[in-house]
N, C-alpha and C. Protein backbone atom coordinates (compact mmCIF):
# COMPACT_ATOMS: atom_id res chain seq x y z
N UNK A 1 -10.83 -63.75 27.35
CA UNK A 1 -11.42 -62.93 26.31
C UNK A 1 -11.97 -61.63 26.90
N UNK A 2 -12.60 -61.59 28.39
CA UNK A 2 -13.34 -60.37 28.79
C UNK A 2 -12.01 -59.51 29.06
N UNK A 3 -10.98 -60.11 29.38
CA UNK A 3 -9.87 -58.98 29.91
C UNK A 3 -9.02 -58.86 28.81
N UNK A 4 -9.36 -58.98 27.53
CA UNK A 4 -8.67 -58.46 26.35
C UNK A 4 -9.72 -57.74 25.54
N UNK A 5 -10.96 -57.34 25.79
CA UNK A 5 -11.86 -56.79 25.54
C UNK A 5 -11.65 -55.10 26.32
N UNK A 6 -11.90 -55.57 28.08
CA UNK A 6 -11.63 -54.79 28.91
C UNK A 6 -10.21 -54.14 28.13
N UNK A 7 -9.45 -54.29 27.97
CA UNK A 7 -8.00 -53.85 27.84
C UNK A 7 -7.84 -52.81 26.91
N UNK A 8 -9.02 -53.47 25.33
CA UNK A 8 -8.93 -52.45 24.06
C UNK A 8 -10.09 -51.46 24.60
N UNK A 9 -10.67 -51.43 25.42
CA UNK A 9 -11.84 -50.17 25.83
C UNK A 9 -11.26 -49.42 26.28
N UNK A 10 -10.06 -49.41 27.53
CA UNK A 10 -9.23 -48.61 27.98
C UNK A 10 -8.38 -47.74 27.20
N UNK A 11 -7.57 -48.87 25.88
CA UNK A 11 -7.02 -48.48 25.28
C UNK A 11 -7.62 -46.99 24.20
N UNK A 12 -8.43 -47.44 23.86
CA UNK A 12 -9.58 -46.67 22.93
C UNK A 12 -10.06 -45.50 23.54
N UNK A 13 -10.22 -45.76 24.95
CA UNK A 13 -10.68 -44.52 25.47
C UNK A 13 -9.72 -43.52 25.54
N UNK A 14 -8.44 -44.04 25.81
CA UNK A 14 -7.33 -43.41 26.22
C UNK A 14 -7.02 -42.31 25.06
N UNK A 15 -6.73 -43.50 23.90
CA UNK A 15 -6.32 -42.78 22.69
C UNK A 15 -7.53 -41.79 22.01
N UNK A 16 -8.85 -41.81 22.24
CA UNK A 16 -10.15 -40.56 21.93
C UNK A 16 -9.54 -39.41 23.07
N UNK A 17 -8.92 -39.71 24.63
CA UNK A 17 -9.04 -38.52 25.09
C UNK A 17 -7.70 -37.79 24.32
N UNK A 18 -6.94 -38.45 24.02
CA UNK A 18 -5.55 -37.83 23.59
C UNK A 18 -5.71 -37.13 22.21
N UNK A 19 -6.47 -37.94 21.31
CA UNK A 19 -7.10 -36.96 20.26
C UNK A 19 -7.49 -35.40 20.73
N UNK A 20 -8.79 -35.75 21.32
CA UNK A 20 -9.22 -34.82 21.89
C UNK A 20 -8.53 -33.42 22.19
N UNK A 21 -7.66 -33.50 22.65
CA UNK A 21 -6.47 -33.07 23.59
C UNK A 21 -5.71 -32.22 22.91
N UNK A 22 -5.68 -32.71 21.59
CA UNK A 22 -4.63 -32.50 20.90
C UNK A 22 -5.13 -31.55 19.80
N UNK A 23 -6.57 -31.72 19.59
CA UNK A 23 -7.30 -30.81 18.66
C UNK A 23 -7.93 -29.53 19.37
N UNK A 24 -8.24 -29.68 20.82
CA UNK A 24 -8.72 -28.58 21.28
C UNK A 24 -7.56 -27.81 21.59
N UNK A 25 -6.19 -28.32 21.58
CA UNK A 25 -5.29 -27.23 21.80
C UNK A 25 -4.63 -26.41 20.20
N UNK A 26 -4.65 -27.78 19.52
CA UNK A 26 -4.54 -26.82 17.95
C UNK A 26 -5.86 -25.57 17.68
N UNK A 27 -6.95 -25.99 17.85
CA UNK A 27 -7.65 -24.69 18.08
C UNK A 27 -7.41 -23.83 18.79
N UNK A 28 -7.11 -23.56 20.16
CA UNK A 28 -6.71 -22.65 20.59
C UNK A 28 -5.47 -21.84 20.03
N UNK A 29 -4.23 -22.75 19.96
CA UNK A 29 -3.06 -22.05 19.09
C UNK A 29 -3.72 -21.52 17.64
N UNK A 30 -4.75 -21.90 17.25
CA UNK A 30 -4.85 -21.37 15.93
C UNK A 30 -6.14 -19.87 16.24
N UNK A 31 -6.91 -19.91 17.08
CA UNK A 31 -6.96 -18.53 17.60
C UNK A 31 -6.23 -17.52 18.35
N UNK A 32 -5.53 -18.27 18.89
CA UNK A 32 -4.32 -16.96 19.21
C UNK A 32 -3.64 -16.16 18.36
N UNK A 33 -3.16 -17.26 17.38
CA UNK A 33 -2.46 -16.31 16.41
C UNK A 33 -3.23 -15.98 15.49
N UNK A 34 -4.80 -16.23 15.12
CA UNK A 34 -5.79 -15.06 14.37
C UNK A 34 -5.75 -13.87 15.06
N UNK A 35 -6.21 -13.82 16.49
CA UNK A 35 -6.19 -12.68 17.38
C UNK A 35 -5.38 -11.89 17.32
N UNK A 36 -4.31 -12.42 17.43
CA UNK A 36 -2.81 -11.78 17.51
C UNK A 36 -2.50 -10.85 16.24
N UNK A 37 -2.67 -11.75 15.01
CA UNK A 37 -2.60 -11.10 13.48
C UNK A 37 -3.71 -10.13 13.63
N UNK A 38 -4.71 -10.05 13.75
CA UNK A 38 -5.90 -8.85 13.79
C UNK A 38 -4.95 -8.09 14.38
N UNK A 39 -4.60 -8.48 16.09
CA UNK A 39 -4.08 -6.95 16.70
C UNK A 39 -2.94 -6.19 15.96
N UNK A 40 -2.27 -6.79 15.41
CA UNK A 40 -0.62 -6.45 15.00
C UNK A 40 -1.55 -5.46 13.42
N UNK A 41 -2.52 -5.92 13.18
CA UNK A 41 -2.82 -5.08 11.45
C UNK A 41 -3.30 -3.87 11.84
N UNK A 42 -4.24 -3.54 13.21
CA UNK A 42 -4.88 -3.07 14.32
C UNK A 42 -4.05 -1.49 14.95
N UNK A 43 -3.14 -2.31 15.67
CA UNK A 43 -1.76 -1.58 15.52
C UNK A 43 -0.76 -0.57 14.50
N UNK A 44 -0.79 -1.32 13.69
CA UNK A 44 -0.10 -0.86 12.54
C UNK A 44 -0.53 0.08 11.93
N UNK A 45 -1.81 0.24 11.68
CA UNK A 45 -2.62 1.20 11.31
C UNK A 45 -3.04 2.26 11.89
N UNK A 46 -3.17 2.27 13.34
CA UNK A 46 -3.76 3.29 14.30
C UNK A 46 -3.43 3.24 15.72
N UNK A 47 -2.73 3.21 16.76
CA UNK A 47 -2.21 2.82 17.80
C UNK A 47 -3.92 3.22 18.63
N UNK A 48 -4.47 2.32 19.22
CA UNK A 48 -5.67 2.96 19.47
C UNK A 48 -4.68 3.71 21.25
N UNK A 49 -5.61 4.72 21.44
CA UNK A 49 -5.54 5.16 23.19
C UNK A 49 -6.77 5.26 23.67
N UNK A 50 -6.90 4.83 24.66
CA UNK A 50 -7.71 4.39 25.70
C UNK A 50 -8.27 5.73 26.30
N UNK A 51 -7.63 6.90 26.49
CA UNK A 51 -7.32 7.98 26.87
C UNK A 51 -7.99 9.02 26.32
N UNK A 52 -7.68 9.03 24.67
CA UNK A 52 -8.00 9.90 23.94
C UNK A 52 -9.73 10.28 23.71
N UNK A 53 -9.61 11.81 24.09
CA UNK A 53 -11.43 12.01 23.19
C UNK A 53 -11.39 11.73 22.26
N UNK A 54 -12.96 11.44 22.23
CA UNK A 54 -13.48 10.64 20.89
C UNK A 54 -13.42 12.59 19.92
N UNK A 55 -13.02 12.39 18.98
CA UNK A 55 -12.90 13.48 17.85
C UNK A 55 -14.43 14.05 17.61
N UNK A 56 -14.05 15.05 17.30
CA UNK A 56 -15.17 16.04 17.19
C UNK A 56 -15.26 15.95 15.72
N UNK A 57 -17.12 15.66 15.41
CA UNK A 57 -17.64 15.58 13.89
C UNK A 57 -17.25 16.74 13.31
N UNK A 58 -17.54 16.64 12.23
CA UNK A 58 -16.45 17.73 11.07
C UNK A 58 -18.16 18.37 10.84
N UNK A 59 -18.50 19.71 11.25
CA UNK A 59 -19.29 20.03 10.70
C UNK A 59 -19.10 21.72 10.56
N UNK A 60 -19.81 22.68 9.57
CA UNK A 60 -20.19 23.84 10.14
C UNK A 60 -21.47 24.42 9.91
N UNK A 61 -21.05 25.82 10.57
CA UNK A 61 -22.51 26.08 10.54
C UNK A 61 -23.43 26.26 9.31
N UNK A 62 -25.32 26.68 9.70
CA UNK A 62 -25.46 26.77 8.45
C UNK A 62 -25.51 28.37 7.57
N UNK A 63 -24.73 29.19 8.40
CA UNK A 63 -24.33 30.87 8.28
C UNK A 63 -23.16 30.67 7.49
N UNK A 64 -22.13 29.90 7.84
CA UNK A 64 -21.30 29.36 7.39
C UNK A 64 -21.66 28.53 5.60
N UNK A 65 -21.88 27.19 5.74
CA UNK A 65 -22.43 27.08 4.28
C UNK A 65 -23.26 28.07 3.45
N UNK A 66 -23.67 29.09 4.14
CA UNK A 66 -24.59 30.14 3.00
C UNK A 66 -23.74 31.16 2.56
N UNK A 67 -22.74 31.68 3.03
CA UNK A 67 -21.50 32.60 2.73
C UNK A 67 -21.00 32.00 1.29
N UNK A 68 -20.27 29.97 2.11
CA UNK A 68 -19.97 29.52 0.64
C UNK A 68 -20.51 29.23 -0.88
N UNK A 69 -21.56 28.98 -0.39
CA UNK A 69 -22.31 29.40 -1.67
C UNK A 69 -22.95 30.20 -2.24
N UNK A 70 -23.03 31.48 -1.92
CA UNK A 70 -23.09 32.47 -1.96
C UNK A 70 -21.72 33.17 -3.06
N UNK A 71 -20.81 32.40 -2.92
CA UNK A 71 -19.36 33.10 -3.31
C UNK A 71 -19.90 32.58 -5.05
N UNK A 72 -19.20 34.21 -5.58
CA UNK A 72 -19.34 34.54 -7.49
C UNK A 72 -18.39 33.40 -8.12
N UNK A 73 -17.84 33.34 -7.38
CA UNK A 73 -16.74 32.66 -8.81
C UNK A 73 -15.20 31.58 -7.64
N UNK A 74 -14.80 30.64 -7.99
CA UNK A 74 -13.67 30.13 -7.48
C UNK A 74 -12.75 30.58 -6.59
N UNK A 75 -12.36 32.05 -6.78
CA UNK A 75 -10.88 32.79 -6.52
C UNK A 75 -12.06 33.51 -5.00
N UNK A 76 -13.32 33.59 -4.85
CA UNK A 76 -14.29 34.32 -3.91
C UNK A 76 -14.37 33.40 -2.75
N UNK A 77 -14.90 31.74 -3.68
CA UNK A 77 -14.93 30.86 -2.74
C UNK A 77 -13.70 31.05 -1.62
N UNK A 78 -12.66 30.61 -2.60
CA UNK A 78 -11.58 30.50 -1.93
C UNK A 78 -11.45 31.22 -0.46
N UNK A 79 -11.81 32.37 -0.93
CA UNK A 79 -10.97 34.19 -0.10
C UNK A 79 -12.27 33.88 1.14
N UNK A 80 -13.70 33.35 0.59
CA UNK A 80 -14.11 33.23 1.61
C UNK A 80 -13.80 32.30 2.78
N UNK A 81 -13.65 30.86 2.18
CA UNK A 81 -13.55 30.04 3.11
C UNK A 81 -11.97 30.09 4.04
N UNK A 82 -11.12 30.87 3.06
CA UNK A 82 -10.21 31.08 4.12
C UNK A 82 -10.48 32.02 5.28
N UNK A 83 -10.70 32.75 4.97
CA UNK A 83 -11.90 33.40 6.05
C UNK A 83 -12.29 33.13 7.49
N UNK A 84 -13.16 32.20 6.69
CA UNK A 84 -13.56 31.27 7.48
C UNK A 84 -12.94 30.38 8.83
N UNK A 85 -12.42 29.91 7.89
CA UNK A 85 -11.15 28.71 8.36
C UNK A 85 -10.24 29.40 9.37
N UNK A 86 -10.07 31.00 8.80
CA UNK A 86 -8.78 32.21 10.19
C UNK A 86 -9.99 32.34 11.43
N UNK A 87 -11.16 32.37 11.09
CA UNK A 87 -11.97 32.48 12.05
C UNK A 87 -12.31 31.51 13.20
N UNK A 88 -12.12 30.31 12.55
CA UNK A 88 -12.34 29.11 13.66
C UNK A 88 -11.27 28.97 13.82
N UNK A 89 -9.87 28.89 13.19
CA UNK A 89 -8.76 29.09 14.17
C UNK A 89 -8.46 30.00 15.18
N UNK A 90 -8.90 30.98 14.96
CA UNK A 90 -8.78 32.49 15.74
C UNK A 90 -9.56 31.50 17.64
N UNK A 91 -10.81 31.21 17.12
CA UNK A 91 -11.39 30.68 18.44
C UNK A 91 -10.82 29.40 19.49
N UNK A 92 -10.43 28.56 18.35
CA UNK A 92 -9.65 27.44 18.93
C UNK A 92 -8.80 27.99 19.66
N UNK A 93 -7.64 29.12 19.34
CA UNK A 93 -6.40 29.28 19.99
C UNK A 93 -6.85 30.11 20.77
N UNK A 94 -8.27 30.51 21.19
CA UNK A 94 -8.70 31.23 22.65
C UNK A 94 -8.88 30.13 23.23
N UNK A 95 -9.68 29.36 22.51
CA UNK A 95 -9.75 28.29 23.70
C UNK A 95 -9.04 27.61 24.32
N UNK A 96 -8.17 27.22 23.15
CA UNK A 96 -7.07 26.12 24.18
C UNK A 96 -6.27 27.33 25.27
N UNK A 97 -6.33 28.24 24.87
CA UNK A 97 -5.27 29.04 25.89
C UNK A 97 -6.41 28.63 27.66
N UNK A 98 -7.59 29.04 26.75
CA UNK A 98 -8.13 29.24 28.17
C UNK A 98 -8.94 27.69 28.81
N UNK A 99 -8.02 26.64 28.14
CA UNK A 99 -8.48 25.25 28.30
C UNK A 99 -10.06 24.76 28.37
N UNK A 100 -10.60 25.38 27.08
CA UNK A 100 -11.85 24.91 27.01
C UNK A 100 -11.73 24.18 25.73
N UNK A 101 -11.97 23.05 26.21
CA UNK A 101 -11.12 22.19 24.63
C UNK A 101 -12.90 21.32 24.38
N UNK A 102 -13.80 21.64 25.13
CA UNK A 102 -14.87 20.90 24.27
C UNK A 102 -15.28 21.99 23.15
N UNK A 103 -15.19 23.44 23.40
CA UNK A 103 -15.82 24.15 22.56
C UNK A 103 -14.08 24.26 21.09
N UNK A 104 -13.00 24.41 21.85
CA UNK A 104 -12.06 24.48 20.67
C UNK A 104 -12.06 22.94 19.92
N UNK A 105 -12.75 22.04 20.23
CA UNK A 105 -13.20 20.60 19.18
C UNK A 105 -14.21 21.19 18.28
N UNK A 106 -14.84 21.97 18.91
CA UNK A 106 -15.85 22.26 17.93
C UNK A 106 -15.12 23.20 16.68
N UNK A 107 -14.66 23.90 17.08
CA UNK A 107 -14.14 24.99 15.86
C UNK A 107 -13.25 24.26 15.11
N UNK A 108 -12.14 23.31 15.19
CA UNK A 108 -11.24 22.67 14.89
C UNK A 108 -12.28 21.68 13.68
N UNK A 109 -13.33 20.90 14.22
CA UNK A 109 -14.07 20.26 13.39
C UNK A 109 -14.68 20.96 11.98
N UNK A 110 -15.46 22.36 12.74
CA UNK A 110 -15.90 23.15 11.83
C UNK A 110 -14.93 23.09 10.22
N UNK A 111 -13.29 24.03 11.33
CA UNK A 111 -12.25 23.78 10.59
C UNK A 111 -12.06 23.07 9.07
N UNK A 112 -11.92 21.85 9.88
CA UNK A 112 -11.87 20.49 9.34
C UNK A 112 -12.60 20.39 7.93
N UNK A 113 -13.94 20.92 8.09
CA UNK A 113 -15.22 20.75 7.54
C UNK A 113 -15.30 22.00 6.22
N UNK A 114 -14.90 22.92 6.85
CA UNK A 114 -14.35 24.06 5.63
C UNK A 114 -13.30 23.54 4.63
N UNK A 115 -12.18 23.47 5.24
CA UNK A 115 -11.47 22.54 4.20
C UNK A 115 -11.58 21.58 3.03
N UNK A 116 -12.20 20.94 3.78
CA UNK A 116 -12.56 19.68 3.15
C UNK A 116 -13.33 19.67 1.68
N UNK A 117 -14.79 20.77 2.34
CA UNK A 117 -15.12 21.56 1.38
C UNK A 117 -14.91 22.57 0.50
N UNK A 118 -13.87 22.77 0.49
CA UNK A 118 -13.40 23.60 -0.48
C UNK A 118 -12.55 22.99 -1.40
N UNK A 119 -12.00 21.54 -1.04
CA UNK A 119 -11.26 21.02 -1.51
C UNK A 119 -12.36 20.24 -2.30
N UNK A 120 -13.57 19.58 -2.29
CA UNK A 120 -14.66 19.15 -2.88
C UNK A 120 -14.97 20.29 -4.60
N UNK A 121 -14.96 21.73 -3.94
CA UNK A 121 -15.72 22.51 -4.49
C UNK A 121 -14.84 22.76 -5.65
N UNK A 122 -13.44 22.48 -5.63
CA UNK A 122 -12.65 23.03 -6.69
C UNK A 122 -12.78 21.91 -7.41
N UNK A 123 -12.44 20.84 -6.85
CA UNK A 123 -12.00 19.24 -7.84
C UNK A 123 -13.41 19.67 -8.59
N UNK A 124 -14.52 20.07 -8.03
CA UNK A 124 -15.80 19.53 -8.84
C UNK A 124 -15.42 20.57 -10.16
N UNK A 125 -15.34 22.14 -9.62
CA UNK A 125 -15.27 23.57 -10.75
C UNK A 125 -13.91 23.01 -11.96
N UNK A 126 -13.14 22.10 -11.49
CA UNK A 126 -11.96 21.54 -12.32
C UNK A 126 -12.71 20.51 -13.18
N UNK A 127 -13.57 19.33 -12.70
CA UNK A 127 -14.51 18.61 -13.42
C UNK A 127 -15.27 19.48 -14.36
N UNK A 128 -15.87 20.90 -14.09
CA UNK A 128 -16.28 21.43 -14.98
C UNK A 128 -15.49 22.36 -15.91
N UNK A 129 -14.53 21.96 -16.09
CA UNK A 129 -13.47 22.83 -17.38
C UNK A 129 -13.56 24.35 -16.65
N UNK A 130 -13.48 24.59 -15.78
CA UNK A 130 -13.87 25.92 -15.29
C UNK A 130 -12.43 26.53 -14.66
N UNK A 131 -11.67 27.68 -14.68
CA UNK A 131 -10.31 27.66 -14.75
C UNK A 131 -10.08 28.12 -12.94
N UNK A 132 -9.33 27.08 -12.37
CA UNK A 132 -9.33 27.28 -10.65
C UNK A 132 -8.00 26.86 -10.80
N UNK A 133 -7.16 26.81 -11.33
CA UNK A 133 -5.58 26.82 -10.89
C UNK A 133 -5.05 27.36 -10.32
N UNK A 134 -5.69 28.86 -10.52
CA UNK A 134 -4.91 30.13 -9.40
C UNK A 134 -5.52 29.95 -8.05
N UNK A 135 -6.99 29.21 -7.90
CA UNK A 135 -7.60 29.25 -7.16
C UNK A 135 -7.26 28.14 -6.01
N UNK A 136 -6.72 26.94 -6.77
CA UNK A 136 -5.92 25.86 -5.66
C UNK A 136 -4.82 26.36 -5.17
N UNK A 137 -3.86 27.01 -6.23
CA UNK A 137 -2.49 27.89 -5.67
C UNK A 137 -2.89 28.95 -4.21
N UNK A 138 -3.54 29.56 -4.62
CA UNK A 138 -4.05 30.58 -3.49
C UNK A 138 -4.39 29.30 -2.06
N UNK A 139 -5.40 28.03 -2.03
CA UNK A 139 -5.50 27.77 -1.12
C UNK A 139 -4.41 27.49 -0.22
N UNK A 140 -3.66 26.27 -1.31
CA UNK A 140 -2.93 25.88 -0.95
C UNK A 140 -1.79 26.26 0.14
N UNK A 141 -1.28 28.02 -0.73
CA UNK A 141 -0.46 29.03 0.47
C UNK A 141 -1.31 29.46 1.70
N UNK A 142 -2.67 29.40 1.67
CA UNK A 142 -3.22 30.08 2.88
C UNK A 142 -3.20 28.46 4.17
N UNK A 143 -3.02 27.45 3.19
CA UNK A 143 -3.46 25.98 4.77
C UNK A 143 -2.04 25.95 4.72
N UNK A 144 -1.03 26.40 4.17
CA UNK A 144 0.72 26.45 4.74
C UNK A 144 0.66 27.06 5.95
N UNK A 145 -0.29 28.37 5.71
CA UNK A 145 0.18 28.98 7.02
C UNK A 145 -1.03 28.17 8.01
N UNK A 146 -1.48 28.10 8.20
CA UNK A 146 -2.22 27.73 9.07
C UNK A 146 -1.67 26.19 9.95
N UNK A 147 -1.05 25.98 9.45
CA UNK A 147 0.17 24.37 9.75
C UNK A 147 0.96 24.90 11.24
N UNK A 148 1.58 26.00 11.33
CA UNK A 148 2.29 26.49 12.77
C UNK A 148 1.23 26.65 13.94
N UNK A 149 0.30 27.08 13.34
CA UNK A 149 -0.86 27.65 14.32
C UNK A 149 -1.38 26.12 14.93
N UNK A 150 -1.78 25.66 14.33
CA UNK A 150 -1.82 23.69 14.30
C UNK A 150 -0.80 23.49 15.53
N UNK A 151 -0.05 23.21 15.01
CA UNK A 151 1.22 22.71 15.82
C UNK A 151 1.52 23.67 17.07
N UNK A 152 1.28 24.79 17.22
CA UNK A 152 0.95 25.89 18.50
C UNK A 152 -0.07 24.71 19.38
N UNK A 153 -1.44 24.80 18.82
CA UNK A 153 -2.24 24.53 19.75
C UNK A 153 -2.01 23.22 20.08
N UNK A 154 -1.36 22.19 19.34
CA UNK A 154 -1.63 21.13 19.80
C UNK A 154 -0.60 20.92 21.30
N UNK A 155 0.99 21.71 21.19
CA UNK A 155 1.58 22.04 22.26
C UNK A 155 1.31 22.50 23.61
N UNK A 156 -0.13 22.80 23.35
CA UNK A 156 -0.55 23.51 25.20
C UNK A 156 -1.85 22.66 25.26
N UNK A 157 -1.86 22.17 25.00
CA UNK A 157 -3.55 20.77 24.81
C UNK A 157 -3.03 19.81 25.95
N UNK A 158 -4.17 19.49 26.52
CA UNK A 158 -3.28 18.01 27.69
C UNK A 158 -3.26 16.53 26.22
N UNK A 159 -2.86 15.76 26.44
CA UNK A 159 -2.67 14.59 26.23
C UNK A 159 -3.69 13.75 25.24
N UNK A 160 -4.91 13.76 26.21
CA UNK A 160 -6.17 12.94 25.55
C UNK A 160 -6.44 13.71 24.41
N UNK A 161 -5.98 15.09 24.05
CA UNK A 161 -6.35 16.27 23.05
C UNK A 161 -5.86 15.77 21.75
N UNK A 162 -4.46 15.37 22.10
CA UNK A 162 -3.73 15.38 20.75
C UNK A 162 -3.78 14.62 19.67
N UNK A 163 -4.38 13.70 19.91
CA UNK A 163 -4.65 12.64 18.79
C UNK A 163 -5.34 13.17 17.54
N UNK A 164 -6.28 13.64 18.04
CA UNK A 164 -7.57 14.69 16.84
C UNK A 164 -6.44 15.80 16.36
N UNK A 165 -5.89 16.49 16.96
CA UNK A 165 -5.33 17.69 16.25
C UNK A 165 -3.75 17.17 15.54
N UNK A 166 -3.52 16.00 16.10
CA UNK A 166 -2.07 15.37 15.28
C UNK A 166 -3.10 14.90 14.01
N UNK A 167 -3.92 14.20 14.12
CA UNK A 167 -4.49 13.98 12.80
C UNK A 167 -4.79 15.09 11.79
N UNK A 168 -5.41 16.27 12.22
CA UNK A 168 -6.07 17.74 11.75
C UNK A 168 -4.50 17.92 11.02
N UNK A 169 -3.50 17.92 11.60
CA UNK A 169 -2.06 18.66 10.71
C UNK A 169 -2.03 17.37 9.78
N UNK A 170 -1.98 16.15 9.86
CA UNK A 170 -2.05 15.23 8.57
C UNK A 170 -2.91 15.38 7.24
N UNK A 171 -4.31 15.71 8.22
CA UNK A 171 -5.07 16.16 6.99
C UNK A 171 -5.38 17.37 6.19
N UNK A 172 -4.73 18.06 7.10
CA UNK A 172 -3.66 19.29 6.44
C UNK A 172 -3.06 18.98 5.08
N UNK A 173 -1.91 18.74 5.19
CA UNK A 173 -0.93 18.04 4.94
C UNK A 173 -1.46 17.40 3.70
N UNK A 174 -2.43 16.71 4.24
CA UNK A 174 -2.87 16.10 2.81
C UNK A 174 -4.10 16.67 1.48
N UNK A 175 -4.34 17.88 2.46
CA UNK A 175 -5.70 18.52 1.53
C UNK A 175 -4.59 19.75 0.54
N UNK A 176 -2.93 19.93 1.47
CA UNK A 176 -2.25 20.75 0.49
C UNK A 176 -1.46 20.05 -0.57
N UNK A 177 -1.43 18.66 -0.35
CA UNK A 177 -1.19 17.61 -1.48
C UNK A 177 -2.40 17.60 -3.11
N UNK A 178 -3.39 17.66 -2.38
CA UNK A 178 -4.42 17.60 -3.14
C UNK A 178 -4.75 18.87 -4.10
N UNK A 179 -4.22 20.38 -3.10
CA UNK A 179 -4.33 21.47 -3.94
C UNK A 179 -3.60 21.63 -4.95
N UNK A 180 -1.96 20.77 -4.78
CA UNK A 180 -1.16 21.09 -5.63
C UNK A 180 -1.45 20.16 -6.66
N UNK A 181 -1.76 19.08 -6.38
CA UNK A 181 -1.76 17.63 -7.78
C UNK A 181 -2.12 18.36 -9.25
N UNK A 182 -3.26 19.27 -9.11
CA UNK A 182 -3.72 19.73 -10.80
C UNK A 182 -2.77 20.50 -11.41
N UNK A 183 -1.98 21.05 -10.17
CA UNK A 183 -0.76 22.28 -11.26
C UNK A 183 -0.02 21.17 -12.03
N UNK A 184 0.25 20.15 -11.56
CA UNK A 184 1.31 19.25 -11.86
C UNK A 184 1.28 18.01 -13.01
N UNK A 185 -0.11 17.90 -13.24
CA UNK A 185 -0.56 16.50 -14.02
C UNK A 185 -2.15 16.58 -14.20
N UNK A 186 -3.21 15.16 -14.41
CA UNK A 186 -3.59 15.19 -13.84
C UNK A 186 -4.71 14.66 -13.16
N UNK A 187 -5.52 15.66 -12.31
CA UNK A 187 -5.93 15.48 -10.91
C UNK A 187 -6.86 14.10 -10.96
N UNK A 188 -6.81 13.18 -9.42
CA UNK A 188 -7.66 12.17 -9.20
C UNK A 188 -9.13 12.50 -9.63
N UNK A 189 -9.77 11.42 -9.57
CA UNK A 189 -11.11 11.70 -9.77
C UNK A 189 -11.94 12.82 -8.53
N UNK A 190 -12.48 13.21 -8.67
CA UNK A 190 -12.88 14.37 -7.09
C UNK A 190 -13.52 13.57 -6.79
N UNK A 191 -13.78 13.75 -5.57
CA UNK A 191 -15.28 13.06 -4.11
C UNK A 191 -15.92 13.75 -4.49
N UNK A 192 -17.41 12.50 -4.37
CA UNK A 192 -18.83 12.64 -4.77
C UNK A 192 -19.22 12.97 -3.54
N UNK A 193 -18.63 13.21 -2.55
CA UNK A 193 -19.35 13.74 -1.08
C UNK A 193 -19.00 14.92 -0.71
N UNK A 194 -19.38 15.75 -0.10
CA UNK A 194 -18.99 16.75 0.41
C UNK A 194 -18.06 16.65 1.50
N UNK A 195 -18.07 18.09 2.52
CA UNK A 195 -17.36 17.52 3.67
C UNK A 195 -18.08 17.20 4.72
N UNK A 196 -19.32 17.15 4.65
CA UNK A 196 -20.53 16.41 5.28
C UNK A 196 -20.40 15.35 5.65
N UNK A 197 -20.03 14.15 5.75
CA UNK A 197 -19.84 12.78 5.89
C UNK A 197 -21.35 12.19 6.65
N UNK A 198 -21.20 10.76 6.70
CA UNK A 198 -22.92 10.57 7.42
C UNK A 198 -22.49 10.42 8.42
N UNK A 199 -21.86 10.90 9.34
CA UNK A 199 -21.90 11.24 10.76
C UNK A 199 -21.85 13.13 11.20
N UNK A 200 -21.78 13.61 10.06
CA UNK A 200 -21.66 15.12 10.16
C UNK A 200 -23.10 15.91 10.12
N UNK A 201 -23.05 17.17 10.55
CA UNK A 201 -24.58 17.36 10.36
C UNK A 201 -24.53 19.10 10.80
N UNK A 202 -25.04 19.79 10.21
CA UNK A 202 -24.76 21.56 10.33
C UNK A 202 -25.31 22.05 11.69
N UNK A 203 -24.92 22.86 12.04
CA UNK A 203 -25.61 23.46 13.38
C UNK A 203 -25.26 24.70 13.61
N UNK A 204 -26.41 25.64 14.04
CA UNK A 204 -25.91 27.11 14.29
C UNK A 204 -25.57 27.78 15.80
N UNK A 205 -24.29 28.45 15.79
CA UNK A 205 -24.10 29.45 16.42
C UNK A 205 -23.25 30.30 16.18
């Protein structure tokens, strides 16, 4: 009787470690391929680089915001912030020539930040029945041209550069999507934000 006792303890033990065994490796296979699915959605969306500067906040100055609001009427805004916008390009493409790419992040952001806002300022003057059709048309041809100049600088930039300014021609790209939508139909609801974002913040020079 003791060595058929002895026999099922062995047995029992045997078969708990093999359980065991068998569940701590289904857990593992079943975090791998969570991990794995995160990276692949991860991927798909944004190739991260290891390499790349971190992007420069979208801000401008506050000489800059007082011009824009300052402007009489839609078709002023406009004329100003393009302006604007030739102006911080004008600096970027000194800089990158002369490879000072922390200060051409800055103008590029500024950039960024003009845009954005102007694209805010019309959707809102369109929310108010206020007539800016000619006034998106007009932007719209002035960020066409500004698309080569884009694609100039990003060509003489080292490497870690390009990520921010391949994005800057997307969002290009997509703020002249946005100018055209009202000629055509219409327009989305506008952003309740500016081009301020809560990581953005004005600063003078």
């Amino acid at each position: 009787m003791s060595r058929l006792v002895y026999f099922l303890k062995l047995l029992s033990s045997a078969l708990y470690r093999r359980a065991s065994q068998s569940f701590f490796l289904a857990a593992i296979t079943a975090s791998v391929i969570v991990i794995s699915a995160g990276t692949g959605v991860r991927a798909q969306d944004e190739p991260f680089d290891p390499n790349a500067a971190p992007p420069p906040i979208k801000r401008m100055s506050a000489d800059e915001e007082k011009q824009l609001q300052s402007a009489e009427n839609p078709n002023d805004r406009v004329k100003r912030a393009v302006d604007l916008m030739d102006a911080r390009l004008n600096s970027a493409e000194s800089n990158a020539s002369a490879a000072e790419y922390a200060q051409m992040y800055r103008n590029l952001g500024a950039f960024q930040a003009i845009m954005d806002d102007t694209i805010d300022y019309l959707y809102k003057a369109l929310a108010d029945r206020k007539k800016v059709f000619d006034s998106f048309k007009r932007f719209e041809i002035k960020l066409r041209g500004f698309a080569p100049r884009l694609a100039l600088i990003r060509s003489e930039i080292p490497q870690e550069f390009d990520p921010y300014v391949r994005n800057l021609l997307k969002y290009l790209r997509e703020a002249r999507s946005k100018a055209v939508e009202p000629l055509f139909g219409d327009p989305p609801t506008p952003r309740t934000k500016g081009a301020r974002g809560p990581n953005s913040e004005r600063f003078n020079n």
